[in-house]
C-alpha atoms as a PDB file:
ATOM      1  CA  UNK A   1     -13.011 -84.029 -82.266  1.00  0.00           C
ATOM      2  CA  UNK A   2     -14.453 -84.461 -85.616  1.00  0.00           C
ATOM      3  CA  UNK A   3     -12.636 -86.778 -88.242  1.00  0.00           C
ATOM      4  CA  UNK A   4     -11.495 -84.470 -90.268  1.00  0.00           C
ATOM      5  CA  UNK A   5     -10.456 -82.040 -87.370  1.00  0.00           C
ATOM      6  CA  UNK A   6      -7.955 -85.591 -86.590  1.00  0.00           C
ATOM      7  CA  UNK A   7      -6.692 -85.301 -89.976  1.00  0.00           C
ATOM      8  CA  UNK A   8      -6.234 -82.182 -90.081  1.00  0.00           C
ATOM      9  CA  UNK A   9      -4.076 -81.732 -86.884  1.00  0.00           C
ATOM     10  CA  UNK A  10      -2.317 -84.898 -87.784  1.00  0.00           C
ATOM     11  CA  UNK A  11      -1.292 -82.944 -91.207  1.00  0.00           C
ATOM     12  CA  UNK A  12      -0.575 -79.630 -89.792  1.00  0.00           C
ATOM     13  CA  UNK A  13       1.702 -81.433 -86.924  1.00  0.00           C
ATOM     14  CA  UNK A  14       3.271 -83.329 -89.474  1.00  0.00           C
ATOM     15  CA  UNK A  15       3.570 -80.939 -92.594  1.00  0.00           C
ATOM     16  CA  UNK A  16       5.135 -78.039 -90.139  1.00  0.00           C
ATOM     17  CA  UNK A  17       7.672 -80.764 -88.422  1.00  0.00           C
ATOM     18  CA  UNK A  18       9.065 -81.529 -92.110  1.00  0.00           C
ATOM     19  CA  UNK A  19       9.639 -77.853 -92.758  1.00  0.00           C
ATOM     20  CA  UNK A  20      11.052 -77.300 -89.280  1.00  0.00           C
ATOM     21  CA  UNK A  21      13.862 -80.016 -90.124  1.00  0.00           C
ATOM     22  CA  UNK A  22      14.515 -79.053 -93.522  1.00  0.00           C
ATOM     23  CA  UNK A  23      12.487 -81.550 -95.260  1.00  0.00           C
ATOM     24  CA  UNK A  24      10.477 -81.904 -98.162  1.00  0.00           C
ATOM     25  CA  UNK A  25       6.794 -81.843 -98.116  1.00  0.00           C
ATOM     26  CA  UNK A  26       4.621 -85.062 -97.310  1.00  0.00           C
ATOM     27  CA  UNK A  27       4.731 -87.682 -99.764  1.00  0.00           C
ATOM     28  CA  UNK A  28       1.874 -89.479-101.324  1.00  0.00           C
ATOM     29  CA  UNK A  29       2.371 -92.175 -99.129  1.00  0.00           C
ATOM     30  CA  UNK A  30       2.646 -90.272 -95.783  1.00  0.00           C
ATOM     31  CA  UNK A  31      -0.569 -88.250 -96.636  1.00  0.00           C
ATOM     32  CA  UNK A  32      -2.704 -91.590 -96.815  1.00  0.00           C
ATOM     33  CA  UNK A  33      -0.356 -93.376 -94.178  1.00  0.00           C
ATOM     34  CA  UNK A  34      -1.075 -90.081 -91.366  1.00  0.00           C
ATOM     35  CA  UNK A  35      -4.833 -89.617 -92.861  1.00  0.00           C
ATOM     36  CA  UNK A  36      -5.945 -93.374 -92.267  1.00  0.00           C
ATOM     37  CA  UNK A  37      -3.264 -93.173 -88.890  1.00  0.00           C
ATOM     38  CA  UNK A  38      -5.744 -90.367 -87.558  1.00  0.00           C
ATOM     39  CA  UNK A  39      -9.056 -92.165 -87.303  1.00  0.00           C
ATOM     40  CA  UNK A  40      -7.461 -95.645 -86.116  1.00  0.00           C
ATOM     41  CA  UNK A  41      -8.599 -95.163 -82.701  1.00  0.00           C
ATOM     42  CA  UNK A  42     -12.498 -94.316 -83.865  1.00  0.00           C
ATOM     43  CA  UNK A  43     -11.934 -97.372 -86.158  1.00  0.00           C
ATOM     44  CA  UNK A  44     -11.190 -99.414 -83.264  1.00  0.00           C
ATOM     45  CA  UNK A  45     -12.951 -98.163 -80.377  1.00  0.00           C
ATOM     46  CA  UNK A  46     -15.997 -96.703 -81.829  1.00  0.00           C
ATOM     47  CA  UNK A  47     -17.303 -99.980 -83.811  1.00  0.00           C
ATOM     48  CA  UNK A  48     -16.342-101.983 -80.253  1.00  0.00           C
ATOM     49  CA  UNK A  49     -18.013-100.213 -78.161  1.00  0.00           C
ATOM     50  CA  UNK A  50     -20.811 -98.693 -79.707  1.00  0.00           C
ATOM     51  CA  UNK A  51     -21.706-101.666 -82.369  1.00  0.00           C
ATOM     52  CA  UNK A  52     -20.839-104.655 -80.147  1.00  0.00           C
ATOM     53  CA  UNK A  53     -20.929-102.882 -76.850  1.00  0.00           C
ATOM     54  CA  UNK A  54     -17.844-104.443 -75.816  1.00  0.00           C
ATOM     55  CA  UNK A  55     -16.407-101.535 -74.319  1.00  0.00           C
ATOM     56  CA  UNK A  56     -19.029 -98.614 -72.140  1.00  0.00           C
ATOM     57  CA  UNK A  57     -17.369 -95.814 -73.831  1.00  0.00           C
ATOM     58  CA  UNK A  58     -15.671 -94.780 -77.601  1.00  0.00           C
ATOM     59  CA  UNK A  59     -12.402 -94.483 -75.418  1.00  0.00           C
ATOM     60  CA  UNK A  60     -10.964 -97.751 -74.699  1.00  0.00           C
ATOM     61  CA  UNK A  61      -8.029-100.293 -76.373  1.00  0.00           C
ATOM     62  CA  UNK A  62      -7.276 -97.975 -79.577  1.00  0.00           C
ATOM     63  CA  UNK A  63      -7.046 -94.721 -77.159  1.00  0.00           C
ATOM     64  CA  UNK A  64      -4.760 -96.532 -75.296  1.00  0.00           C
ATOM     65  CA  UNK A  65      -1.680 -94.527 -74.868  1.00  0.00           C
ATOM     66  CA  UNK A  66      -0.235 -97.814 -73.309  1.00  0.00           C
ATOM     67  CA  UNK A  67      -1.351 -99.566 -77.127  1.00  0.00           C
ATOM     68  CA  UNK A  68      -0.502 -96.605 -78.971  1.00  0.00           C
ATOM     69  CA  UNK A  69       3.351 -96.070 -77.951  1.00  0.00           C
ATOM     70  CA  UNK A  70       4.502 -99.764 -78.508  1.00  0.00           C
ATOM     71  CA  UNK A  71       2.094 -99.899 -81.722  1.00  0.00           C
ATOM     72  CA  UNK A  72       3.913 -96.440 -82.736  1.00  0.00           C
ATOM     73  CA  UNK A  73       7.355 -97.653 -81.790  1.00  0.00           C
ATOM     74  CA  UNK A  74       7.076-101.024 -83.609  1.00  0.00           C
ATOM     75  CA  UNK A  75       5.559 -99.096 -86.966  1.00  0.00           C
ATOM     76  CA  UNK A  76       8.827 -96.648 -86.557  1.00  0.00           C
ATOM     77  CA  UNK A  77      11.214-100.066 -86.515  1.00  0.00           C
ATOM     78  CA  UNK A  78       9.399-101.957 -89.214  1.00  0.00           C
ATOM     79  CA  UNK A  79       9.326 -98.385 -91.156  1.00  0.00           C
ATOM     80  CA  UNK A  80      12.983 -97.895 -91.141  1.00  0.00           C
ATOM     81  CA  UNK A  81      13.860-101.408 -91.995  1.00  0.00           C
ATOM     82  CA  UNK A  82      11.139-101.044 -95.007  1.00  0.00           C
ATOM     83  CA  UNK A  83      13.570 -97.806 -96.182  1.00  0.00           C
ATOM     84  CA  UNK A  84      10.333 -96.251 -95.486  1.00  0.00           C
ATOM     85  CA  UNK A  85      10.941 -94.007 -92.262  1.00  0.00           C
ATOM     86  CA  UNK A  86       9.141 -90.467 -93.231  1.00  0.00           C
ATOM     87  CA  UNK A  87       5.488 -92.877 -94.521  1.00  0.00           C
ATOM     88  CA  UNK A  88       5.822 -94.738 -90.629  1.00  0.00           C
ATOM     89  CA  UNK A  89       6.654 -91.041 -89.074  1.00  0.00           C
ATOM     90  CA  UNK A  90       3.393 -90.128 -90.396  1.00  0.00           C
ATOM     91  CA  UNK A  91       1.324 -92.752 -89.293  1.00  0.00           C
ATOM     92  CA  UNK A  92       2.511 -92.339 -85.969  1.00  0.00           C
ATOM     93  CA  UNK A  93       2.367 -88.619 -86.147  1.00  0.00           C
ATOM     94  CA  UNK A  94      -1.364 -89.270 -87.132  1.00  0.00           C
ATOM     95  CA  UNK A  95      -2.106 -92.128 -84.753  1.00  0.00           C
ATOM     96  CA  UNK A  96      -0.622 -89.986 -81.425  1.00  0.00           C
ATOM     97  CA  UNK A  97      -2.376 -86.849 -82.574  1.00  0.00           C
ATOM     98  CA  UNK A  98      -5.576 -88.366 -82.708  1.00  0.00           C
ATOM     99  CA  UNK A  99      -5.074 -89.108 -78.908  1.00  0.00           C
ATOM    100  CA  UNK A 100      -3.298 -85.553 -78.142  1.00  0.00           C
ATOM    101  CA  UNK A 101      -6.420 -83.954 -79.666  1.00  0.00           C
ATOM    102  CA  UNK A 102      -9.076 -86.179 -77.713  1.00  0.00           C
ATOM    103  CA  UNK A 103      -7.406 -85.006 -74.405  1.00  0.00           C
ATOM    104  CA  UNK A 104      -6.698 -81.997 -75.568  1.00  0.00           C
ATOM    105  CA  UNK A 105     -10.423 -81.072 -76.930  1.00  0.00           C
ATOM    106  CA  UNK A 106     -12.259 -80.330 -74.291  1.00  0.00           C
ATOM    107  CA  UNK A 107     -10.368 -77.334 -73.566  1.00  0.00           C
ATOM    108  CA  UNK A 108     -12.384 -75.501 -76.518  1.00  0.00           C
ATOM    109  CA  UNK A 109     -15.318 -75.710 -74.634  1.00  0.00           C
ATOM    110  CA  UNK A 110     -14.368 -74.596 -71.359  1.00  0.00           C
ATOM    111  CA  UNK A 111     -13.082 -77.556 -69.689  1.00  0.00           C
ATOM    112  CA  UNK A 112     -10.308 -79.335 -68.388  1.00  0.00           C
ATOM    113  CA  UNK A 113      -7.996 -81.814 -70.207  1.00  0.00           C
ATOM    114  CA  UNK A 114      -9.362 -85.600 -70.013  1.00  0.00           C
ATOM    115  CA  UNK A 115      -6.129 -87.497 -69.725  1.00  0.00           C
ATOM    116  CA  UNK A 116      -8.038 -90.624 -68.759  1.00  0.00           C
ATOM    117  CA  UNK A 117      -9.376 -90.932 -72.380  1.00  0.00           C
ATOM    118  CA  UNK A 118      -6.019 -92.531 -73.040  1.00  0.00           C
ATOM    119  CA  UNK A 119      -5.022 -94.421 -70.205  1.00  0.00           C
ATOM    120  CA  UNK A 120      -7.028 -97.444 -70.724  1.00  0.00           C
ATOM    121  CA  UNK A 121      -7.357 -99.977 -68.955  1.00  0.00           C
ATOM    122  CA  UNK A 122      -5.498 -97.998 -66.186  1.00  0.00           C
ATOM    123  CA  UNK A 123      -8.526 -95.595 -66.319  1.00  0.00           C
ATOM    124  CA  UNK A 124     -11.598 -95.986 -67.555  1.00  0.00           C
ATOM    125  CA  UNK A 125     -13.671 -93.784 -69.374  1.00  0.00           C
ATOM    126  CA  UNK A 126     -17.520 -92.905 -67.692  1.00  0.00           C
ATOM    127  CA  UNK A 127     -20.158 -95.324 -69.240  1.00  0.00           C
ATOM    128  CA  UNK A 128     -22.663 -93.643 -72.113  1.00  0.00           C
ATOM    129  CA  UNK A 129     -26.133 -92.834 -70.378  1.00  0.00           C
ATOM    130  CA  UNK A 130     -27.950 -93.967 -72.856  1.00  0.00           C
ATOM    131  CA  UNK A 131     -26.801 -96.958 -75.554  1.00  0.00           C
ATOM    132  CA  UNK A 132     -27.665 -95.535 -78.828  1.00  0.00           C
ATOM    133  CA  UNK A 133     -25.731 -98.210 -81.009  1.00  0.00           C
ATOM    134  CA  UNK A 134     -24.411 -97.112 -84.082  1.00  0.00           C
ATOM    135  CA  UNK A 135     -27.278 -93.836 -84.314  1.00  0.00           C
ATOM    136  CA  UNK A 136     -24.589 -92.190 -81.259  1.00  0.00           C
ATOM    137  CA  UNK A 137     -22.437 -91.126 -84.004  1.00  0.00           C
ATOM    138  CA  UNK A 138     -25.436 -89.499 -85.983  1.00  0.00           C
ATOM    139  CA  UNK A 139     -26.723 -88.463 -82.790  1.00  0.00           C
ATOM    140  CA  UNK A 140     -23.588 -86.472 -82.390  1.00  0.00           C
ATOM    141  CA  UNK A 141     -23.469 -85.263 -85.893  1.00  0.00           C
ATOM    142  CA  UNK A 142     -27.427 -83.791 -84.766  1.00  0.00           C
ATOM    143  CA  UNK A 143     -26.324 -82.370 -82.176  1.00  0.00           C
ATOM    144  CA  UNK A 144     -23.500 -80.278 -83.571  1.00  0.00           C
ATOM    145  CA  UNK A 145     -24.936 -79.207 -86.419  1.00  0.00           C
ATOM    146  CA  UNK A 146     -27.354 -77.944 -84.073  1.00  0.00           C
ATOM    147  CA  UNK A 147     -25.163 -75.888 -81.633  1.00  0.00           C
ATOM    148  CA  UNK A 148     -23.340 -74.471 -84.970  1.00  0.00           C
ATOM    149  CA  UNK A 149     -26.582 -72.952 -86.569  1.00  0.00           C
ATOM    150  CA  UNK A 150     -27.011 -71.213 -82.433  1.00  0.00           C
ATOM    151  CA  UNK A 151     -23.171 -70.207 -82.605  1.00  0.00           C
ATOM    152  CA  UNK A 152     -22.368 -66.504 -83.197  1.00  0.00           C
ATOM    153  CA  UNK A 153     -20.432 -66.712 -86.691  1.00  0.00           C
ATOM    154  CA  UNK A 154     -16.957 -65.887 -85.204  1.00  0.00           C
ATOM    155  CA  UNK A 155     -17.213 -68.932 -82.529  1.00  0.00           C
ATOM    156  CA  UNK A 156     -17.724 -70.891 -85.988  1.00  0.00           C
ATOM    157  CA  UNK A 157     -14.818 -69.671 -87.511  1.00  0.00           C
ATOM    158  CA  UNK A 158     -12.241 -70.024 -84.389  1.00  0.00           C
ATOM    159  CA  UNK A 159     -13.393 -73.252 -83.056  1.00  0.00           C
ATOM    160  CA  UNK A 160     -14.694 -74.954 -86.044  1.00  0.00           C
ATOM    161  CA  UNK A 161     -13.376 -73.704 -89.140  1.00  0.00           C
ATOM    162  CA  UNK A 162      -9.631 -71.929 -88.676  1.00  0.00           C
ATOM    163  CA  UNK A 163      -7.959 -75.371 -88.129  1.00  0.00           C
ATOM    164  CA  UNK A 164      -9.451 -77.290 -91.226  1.00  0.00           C
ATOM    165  CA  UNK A 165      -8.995 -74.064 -93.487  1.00  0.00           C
ATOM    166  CA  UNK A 166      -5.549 -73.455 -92.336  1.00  0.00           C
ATOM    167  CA  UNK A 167      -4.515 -77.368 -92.995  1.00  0.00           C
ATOM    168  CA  UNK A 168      -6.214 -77.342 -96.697  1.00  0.00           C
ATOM    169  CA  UNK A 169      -4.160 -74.035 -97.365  1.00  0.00           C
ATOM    170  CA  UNK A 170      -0.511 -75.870 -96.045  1.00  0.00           C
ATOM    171  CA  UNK A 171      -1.962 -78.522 -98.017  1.00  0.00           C
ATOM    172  CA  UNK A 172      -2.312 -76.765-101.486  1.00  0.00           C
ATOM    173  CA  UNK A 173       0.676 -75.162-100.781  1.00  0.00           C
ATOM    174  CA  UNK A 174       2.581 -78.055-100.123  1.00  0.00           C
ATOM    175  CA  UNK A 175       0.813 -79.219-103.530  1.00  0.00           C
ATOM    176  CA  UNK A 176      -1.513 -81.441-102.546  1.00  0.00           C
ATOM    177  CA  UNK A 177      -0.119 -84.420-101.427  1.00  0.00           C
ATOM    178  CA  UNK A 178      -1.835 -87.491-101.602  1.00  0.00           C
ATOM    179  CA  UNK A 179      -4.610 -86.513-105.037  1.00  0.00           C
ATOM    180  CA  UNK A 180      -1.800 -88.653-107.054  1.00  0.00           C
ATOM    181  CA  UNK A 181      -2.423 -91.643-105.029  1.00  0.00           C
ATOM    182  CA  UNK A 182      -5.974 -91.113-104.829  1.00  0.00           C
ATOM    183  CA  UNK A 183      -6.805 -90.518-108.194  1.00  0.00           C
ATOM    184  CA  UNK A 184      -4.664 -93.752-109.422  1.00  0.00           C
ATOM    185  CA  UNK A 185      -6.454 -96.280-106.901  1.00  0.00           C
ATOM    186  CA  UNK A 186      -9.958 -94.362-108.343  1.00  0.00           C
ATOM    187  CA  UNK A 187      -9.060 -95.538-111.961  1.00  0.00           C
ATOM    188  CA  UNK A 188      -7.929 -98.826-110.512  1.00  0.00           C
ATOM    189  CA  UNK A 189     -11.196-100.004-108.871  1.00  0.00           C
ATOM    190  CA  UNK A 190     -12.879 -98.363-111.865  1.00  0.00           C
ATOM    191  CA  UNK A 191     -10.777-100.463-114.500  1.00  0.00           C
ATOM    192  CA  UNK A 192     -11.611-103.418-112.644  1.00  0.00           C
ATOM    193  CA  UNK A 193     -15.150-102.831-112.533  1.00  0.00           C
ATOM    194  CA  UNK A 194     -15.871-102.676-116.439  1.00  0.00           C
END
């Protein structure tokens, strides 16, 4: 899955579940808490294994469902003793959808779940062919923009676009969440660059 695909399941998952229990919408907080939540696994894995090549796949310690749960269970503890429960729901709503959506992806394409993607170091992910370094990441990037301009336009839409545009609607509906934050850490780091 793509970043932003991450973030946007994360949101959906997360957005929905607060409706479904009578809750308000996100908070600024929870938005940047589930957003940063999502790619923690590409932040950790990716750098490792493609960067310092510590690890023969992008699936190793921060897939790790057996690193995730504790992680997730220990940011739900210090969460509620911070009086800030619904920010550490997010992150782990974020963190374990990133990992439901890497097992869960390969589905889209015809193929069956990968459940070994996050059972490391129980299972390992296959090696990479070929090391690329850092360039596997554009390399990817390449090659999808490649198969989209092939695509018919309604494969687009349903595999590529319906998740992401339904997210940003919830999103603006449940008023943007998160643009607060943003904007005042913006005029921050400007203010302290003049």
């Amino acid at each position: 899955m793509w970043p932003w695909e991450h973030i946007a399941a994360g949101y959906l998952l997360y957005s929905l579940g607060l409706r479904a229990l009578g809750r308000p919408p996100p908070s600024d907080g929870a938005v940047v808490a589930l957003a940063v939540a999502s790619l923690v696994p590409d932040l950790v894995d990716k750098p490792l294994s493609w960067g310092l090549g510590w690890f023969p796949s992008g699936y190793a310690i921060g897939h790790s469902a057996f690193v995730a749960i504790p992680v997730g269970l220990g940011v739900l503890l210090f969460g509620s003793r911070l009086d800030r429960l619904w920010v550490s729901v997010a992150f782990v709503v974020g963190y374990w959808t990133h990992l439901l959506g890497d097992v869960l992806n390969p589905i889209r394409y015809g193929n069956s779940i990968l459940v070994g993607r996050v059972l490391w170091p129980v299972s390992a992910a296959e090696p990479y062919e070929i090391d690329r370094g850092l360039g596997r990441g554009l390399a990817y990037l390449e090659d999808f923009v490649a198969e989209l301009v092939t695509m018919p336009i309604t494969d687009v839409v349903l595999l590529y676009l319906l998740l992401p545009a339904a997210t940003i609607a919830l999103w603006i509906f449940d008023g943007a969440p998160g643009v607060t934050l943003l904007s005042r850490a913006v005029g921050t780091v400007r203010s302290r660059l003049r």
